[in-house]
Protein backbone atom coordinates (compact mmCIF):
# COMPACT_ATOMS: atom_id res chain seq x y z
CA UNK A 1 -24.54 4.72 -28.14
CA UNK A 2 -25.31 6.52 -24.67
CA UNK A 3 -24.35 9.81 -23.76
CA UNK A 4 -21.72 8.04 -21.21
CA UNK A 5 -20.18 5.83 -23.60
CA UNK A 6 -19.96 8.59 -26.00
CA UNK A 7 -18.12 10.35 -23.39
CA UNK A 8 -15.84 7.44 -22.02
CA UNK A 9 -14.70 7.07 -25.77
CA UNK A 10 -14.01 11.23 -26.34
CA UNK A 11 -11.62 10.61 -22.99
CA UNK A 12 -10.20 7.59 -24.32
CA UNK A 13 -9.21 9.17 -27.43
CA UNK A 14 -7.40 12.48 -26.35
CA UNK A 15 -6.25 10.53 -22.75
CA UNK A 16 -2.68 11.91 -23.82
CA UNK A 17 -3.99 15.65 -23.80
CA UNK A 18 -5.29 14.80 -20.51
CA UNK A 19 -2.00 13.21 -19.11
CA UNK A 20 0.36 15.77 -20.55
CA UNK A 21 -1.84 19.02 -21.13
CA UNK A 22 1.32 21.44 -21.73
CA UNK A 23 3.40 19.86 -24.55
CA UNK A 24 5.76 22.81 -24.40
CA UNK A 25 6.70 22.13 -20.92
CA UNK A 26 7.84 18.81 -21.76
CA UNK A 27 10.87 20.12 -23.99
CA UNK A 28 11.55 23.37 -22.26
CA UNK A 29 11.81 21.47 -18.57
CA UNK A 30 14.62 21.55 -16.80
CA UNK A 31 15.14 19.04 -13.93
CA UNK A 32 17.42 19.10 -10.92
CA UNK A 33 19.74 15.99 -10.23
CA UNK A 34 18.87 14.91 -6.85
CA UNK A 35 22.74 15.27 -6.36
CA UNK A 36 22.10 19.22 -6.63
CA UNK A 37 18.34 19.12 -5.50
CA UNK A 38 18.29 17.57 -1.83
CA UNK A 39 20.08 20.23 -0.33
CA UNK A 40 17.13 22.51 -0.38
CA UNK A 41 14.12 20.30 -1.09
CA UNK A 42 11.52 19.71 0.87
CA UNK A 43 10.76 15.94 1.54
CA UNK A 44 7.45 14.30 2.42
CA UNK A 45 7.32 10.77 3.59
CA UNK A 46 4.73 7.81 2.88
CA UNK A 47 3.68 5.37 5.07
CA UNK A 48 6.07 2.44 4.77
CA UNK A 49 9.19 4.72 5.58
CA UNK A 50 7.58 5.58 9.29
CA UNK A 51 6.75 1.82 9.52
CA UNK A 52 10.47 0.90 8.26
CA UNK A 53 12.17 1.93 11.51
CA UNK A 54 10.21 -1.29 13.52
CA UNK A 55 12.85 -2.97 11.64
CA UNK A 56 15.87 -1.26 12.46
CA UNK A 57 18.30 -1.44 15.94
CA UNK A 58 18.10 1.01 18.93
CA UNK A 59 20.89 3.01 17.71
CA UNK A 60 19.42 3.59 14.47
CA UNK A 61 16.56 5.07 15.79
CA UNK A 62 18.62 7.71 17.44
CA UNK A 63 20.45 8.67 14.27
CA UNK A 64 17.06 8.80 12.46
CA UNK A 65 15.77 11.02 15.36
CA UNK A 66 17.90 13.67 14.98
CA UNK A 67 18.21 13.78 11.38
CA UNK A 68 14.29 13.74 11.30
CA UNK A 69 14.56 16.32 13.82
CA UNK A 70 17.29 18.72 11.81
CA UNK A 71 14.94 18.75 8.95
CA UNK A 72 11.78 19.77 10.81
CA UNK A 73 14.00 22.74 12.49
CA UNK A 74 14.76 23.26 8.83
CA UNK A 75 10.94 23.17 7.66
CA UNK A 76 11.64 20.58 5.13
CA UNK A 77 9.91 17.41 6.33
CA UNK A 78 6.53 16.86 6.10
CA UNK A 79 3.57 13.98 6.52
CA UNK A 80 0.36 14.01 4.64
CA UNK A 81 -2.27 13.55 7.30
CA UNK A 82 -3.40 10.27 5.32
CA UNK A 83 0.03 8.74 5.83
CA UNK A 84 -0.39 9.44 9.49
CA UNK A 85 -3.97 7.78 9.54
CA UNK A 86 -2.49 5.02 7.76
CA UNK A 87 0.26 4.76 10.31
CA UNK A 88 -2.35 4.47 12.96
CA UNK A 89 -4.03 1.57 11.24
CA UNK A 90 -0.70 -0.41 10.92
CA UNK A 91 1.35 0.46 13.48
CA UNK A 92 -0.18 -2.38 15.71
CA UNK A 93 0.37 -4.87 13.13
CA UNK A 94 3.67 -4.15 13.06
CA UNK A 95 4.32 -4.81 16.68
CA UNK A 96 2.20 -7.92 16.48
CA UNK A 97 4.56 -9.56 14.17
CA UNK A 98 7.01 -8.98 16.21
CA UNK A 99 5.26 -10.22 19.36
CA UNK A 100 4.13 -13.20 16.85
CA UNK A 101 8.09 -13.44 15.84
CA UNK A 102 9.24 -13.58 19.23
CA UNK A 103 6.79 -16.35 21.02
CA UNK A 104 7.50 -18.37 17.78
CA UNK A 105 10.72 -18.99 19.34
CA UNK A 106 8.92 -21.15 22.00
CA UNK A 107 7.54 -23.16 19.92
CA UNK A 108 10.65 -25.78 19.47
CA UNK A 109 10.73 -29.36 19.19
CA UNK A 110 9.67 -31.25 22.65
CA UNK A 111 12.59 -32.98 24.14
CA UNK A 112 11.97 -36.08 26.40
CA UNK A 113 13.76 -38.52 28.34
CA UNK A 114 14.52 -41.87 25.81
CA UNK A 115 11.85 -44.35 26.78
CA UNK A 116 13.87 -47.77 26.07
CA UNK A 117 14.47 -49.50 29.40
CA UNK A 118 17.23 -51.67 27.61
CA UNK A 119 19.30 -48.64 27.79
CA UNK A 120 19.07 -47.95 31.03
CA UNK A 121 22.54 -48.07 33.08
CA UNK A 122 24.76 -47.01 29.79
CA UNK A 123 27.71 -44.92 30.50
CA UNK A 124 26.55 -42.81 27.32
CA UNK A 125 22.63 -42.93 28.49
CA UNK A 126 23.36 -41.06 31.68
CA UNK A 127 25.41 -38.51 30.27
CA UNK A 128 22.43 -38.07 27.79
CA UNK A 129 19.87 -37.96 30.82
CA UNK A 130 22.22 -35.68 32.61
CA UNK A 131 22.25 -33.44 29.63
CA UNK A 132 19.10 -33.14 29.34
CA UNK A 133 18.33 -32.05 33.01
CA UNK A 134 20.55 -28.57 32.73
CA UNK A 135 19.07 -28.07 29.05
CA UNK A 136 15.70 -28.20 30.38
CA UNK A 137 16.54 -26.00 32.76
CA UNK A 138 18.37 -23.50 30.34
CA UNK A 139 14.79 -23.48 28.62
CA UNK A 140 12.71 -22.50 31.15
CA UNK A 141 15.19 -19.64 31.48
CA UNK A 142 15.15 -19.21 27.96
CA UNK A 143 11.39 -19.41 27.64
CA UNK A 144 11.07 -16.78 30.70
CA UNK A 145 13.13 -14.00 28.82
CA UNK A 146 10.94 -14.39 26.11
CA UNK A 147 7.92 -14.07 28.29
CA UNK A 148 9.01 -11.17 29.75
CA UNK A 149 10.34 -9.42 26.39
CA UNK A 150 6.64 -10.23 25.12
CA UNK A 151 5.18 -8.13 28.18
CA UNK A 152 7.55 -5.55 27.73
CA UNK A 153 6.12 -5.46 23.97
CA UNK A 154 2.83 -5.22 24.77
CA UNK A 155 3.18 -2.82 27.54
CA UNK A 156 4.46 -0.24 24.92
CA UNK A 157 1.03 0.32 24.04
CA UNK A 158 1.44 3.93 21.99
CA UNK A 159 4.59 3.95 23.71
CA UNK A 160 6.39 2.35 21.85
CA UNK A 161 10.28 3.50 20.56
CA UNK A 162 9.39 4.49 16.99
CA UNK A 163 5.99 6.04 18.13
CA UNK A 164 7.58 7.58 20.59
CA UNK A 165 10.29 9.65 18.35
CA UNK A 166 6.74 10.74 15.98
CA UNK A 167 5.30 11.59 19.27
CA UNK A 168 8.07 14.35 20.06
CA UNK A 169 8.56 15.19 16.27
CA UNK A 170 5.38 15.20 13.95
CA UNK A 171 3.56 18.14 15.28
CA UNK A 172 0.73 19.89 13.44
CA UNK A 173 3.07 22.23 11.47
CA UNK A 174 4.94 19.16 9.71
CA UNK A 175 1.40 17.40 8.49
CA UNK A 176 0.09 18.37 5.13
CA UNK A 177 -3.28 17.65 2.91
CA UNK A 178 -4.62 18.50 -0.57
CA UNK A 179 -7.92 20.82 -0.26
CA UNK A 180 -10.42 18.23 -1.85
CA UNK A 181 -13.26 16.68 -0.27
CA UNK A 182 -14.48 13.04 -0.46
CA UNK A 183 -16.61 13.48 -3.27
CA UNK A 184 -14.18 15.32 -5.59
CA UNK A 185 -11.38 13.00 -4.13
CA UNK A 186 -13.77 9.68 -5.51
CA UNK A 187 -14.32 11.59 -8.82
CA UNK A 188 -10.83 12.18 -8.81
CA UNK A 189 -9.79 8.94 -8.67
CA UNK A 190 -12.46 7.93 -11.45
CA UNK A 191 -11.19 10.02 -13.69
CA UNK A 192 -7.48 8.93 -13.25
CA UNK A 193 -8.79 5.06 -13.43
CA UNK A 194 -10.34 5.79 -16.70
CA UNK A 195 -7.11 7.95 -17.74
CA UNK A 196 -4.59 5.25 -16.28
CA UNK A 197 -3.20 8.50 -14.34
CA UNK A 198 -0.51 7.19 -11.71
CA UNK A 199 -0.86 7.02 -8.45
CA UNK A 200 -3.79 5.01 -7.60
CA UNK A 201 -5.27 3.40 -10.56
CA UNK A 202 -3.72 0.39 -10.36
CA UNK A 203 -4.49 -0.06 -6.68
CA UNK A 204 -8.49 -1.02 -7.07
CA UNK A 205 -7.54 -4.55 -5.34
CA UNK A 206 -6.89 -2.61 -2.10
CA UNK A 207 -8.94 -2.24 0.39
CA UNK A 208 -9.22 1.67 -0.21
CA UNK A 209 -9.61 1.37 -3.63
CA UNK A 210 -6.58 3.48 -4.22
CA UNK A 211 -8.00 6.31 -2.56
CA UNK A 212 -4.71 6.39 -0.27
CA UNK A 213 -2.09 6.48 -2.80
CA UNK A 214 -4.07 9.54 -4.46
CA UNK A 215 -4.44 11.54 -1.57
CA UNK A 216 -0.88 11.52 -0.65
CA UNK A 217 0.15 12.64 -3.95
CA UNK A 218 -2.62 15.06 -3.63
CA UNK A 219 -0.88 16.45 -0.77
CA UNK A 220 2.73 16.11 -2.01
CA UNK A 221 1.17 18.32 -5.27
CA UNK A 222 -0.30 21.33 -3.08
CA UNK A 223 2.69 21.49 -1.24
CA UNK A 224 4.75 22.01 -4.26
CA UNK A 225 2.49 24.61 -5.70
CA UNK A 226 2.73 26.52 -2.34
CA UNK A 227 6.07 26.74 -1.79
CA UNK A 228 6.97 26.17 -5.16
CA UNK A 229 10.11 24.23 -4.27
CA UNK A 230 11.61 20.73 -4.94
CA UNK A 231 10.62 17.54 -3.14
CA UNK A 232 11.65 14.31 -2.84
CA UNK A 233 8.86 11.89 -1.93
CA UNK A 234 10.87 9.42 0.69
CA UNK A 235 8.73 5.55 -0.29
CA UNK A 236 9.17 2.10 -0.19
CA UNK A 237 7.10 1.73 -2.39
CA UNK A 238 7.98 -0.30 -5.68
CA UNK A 239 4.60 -0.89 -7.55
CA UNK A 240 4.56 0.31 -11.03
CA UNK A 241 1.78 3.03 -10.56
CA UNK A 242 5.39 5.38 -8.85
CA UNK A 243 7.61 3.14 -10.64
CA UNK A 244 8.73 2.38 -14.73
CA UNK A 245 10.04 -0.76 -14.48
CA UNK A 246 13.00 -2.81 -15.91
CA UNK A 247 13.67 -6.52 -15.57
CA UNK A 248 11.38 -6.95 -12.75
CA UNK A 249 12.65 -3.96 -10.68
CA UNK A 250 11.82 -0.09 -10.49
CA UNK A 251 13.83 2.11 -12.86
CA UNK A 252 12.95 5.24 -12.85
CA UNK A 253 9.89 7.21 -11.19
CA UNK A 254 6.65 7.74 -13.70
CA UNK A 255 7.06 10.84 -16.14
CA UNK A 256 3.57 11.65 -15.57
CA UNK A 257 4.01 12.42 -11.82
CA UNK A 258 7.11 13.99 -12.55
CA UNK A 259 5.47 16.41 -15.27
CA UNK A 260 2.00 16.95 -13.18
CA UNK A 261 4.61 17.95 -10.32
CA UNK A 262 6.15 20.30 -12.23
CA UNK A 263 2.80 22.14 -13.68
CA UNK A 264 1.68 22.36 -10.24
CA UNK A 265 4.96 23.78 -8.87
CA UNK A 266 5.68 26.00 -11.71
CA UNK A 267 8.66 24.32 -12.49
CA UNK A 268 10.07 22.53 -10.10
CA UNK A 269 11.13 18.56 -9.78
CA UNK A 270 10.24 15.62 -7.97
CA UNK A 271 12.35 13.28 -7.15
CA UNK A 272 11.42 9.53 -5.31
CA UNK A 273 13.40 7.31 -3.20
CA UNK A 274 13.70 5.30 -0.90
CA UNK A 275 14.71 5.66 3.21
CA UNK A 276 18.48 4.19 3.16
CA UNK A 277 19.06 6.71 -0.38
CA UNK A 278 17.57 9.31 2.17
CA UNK A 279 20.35 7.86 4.66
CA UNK A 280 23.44 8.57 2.10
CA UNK A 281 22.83 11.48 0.75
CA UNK A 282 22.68 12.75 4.13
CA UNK A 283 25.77 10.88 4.98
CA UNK A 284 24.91 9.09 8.05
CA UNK A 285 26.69 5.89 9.69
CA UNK A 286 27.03 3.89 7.32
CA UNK A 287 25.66 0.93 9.65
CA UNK A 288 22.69 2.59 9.77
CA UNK A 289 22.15 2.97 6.05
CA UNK A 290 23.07 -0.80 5.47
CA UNK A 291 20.66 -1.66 8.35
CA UNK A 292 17.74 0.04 6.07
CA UNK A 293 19.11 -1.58 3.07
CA UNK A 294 18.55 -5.09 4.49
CA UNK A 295 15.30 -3.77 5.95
CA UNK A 296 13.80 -2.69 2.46
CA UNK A 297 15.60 -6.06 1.01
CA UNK A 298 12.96 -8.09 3.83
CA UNK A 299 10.20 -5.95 2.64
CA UNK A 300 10.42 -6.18 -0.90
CA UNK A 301 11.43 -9.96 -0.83
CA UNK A 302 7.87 -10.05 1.04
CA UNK A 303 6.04 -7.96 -1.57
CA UNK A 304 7.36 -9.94 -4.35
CA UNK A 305 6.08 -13.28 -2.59
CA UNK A 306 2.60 -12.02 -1.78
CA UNK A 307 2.62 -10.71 -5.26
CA UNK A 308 4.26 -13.66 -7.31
CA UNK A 309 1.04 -15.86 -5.23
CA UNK A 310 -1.87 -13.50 -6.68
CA UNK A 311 -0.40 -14.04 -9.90
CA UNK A 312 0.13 -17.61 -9.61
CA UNK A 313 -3.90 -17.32 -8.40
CA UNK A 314 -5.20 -15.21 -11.43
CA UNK A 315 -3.49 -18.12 -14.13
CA UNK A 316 -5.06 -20.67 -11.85
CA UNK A 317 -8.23 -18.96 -12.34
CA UNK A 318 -7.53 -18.25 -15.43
CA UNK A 319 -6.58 -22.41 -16.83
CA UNK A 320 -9.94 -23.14 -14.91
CA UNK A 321 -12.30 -20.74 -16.75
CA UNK A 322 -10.63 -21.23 -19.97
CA UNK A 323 -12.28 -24.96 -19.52
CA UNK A 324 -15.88 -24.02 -19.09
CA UNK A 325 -17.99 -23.89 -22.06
CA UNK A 326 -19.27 -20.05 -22.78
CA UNK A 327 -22.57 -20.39 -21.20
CA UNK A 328 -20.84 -21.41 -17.78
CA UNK A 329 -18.52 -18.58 -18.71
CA UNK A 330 -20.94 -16.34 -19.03
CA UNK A 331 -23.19 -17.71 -15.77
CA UNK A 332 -19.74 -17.56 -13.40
CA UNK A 333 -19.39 -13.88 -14.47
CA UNK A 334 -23.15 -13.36 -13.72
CA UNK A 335 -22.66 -14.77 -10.28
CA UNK A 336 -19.30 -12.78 -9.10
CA UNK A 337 -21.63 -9.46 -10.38
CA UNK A 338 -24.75 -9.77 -8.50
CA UNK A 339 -22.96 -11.63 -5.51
CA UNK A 340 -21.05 -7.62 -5.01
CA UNK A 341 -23.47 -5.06 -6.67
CA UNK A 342 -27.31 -4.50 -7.61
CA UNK A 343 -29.92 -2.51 -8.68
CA UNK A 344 -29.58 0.67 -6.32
CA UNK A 345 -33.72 0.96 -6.72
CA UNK A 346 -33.51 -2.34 -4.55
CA UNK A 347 -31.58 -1.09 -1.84
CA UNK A 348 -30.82 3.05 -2.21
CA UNK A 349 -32.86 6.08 -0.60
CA UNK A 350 -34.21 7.97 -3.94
CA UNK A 351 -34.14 11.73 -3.11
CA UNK A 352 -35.63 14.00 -6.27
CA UNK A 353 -33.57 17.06 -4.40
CA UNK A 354 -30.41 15.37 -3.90
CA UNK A 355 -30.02 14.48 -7.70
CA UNK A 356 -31.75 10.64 -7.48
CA UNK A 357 -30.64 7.43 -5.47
CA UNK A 358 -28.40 8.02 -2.77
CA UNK A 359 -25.47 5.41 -3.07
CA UNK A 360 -25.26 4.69 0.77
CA UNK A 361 -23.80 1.53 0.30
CA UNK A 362 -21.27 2.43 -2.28
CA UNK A 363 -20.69 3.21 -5.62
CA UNK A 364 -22.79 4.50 -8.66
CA UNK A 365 -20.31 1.98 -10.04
CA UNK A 366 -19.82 0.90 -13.89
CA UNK A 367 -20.43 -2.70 -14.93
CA UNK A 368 -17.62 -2.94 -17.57
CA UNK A 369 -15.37 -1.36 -15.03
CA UNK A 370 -16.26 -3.53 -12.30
CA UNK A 371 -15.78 -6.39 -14.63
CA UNK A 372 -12.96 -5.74 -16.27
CA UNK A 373 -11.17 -4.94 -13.27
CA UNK A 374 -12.19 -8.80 -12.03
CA UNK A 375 -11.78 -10.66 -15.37
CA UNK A 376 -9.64 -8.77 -17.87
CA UNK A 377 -6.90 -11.27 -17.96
CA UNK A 378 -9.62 -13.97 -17.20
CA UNK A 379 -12.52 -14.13 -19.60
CA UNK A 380 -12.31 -13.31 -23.12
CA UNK A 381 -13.48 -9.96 -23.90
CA UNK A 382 -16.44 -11.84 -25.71
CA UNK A 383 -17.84 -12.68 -22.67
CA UNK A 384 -17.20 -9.56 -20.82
CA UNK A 385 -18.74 -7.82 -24.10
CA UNK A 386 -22.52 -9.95 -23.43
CA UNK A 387 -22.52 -9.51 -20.29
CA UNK A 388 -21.78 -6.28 -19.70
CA UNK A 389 -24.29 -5.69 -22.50
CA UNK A 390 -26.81 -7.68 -20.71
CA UNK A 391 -26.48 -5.81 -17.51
CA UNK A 392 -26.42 -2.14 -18.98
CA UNK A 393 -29.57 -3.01 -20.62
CA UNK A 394 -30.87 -3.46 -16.65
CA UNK A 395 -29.43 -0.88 -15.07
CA UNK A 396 -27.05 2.23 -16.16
CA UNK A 397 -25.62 2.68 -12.44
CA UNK A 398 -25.14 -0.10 -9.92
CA UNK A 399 -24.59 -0.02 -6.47
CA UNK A 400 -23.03 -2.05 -3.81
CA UNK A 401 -24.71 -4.95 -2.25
CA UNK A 402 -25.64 -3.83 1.18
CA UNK A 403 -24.02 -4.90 4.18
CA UNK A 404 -26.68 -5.02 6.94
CA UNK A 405 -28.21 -8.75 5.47
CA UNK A 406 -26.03 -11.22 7.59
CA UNK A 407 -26.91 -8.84 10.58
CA UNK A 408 -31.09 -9.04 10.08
CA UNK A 409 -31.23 -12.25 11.84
């Protein structure tokens, strides 16, 4: 057995002394209600609560202004700077669906004079002809509103009404960050992957690898141990990673962020919800809070659609490998591997001073990671087993296939 193996399996086996080290703590805790908490906690928002308000009316905006705005006077709100990056990279989408919703409307059914001479000179045919004269007028109308809302829209630029309210609020002082660089972020992140150490592990499908998810908690976790103070993390987000869950739904926020919370702020509690509980306890119109409440009812419909299709995908995939003999099996795993990662001595810089090959394209990455990640509810561990086996006896450390091919010609 390798030295890394050997190690992998010491983690494995005391991963609980990892996840909870002070066992004491766990007993001797005492947690707020967020009935008696809010009134002095400090709250830090994620991503999808900014993005939220795109869904909401004029006049909710205004409410959530000022009640955004009491809280900075306050110094109790805050945004992790990767929450604001992310709001940068999706801010645009969100006014293109609603550009994308709005010229939808012009795309009705074409509506023509009835080309049947027979019933030409019918009472009932030139009423219909008649008819059809003022509606298509009424449309062009129609369809020049909509024309003119859609420059409006994309006029806004970054001046839009919810960017505008950040704009004028979300100033330096309210933006936090965790002290880490990239490198101990990444081997961060590693080590909560091979822990299964919420938030972020079970995020490797997304395009940051769950990179994001970690360095807002990262951030919500130094801010608790420096002002040592509640806070109530203000998401939409419903994945289990935050989230026990019960009958399909969240239940109750992970232990394990609530306990590494309360290490880190000697003491004190988290608490997680969402924007419209943020909404009641503050005891705003009530036509606002419903208004968030059907716009977190859109989004998680959505989420639950998206995510009911990838697992409708992975037991499509999964009927259609279960057919193939073991040695196609074994060749389709093969293919997916080298198709994403190789041999870094094919591709990576070796520097002797820098500690060996320079992973510029990503990665050292595991192969059972990588693999089991792809095919654990897939192939049958037997398969995963050889190969994997196969490939370690290769290479110890892969990295990514590079990216500049496709451009070489």
């Amino acid at each position: 057995m390798t030295a890394k193996k050997e190690n992998d399996n010491e983690q494995s086996v005391f991963t609980l002394e990892e996840v909870f080290p002070d066992a004491e703590g766990i007993f001797s805790a005492r947690f707020q209600k967020l009935s008696d908490s809010y009134k002095n906690a400090l709250f830090v928002f994620d991503t999808n609560v900014l993005l939220l308000p795109y869904s909401m009316r004029k006049e909710g905006l205004i409410q959530l202004r000022e009640l955004y705005k009491k809280l900075i006077s306050d110094k109790r709100l805050y945004i992790p700077k990767r929450v604001a990056r992310e709001f940068a990279r999706n801010r645009n989408k969100k006014l293109a669906e609603i550009h994308h919703s709005l010229m939808q409307s012009k795309a009705g059914k074409n509506k023509s004079i009835l080309g049947y001479p027979i019933l030409n000179g019918l009472d009932e045919k030139t009423k219909i002809d008649e008819a059809l004269i003022e509606l298509n007028k009424a449309e062009a109308n129609y369809y020049k509103a909509i024309d003119a809302l859609a420059s409006t829209i994309r006029g806004w630029e970054w001046n839009d009404p919810v960017s505008a309210i950040y704009s004028e609020l979300f100033t330096a002082d309210v933006l936090i960050e965790h002290n880490k660089d990239n490198s101990e972020l990444i081997a961060e992140l590693d080590r909560r992957f091979k822990l299964k150490i919420p938030p972020g592990y079970k995020d490797s499908g997304k395009d940051d690898g769950g990179v994001g998810d970690l360095s807002i908690w990262l951030s919500v976790l130094d801010l608790g141990g420096s002002k040592k103070r509640d806070v109530i993390f203000v998401t939409e987000d419903i994945k289990p990673d935050w989230w026990n869950q019960s009958n399909g739904s969240e239940f109750l926020p992970r232990f394990e962020l609530i306990d590494e919370y309360r290490r880190f702020s000697e003491g004190n509690t988290l608490h997680i919800i969402r924007l419209s509980k943020l909404l009641e306890l503050f005891e705003v119109e009530k036509e606002l809070i419903e208004e968030a409440k059907e716009a977190e009812k859109s989004r998680k419909e959505t989420f639950l659609r998206l995510f009911s299709g990838f697992k409708e995908e992975r037991k499509r995939k999964s009927s259609i490998f279960c057919k193939l003999t073991k040695e196609e099996q074994l060749s389709e795993v093969r293919a997916w591997f080298y198709s994403n990662y190789e041999d870094p001595a094919n591709s990576c810089p070796y520097e002797s001073r820098e500690g060996g090959y320079q992973y510029i394209w990503g990665g050292p990455y595991d192969a059972r990671e990588e693999i089991d990640r792809e095919f654990c509810d897939i192939a049958p561990q037997s398969v995963i087993d050889e190969i994997v086996s196969e490939l370690e006896g290769q290479c110890s450390e892969w990295s990514a296939c590079p990216e500049y091919q496709e451009d070489q010609y």
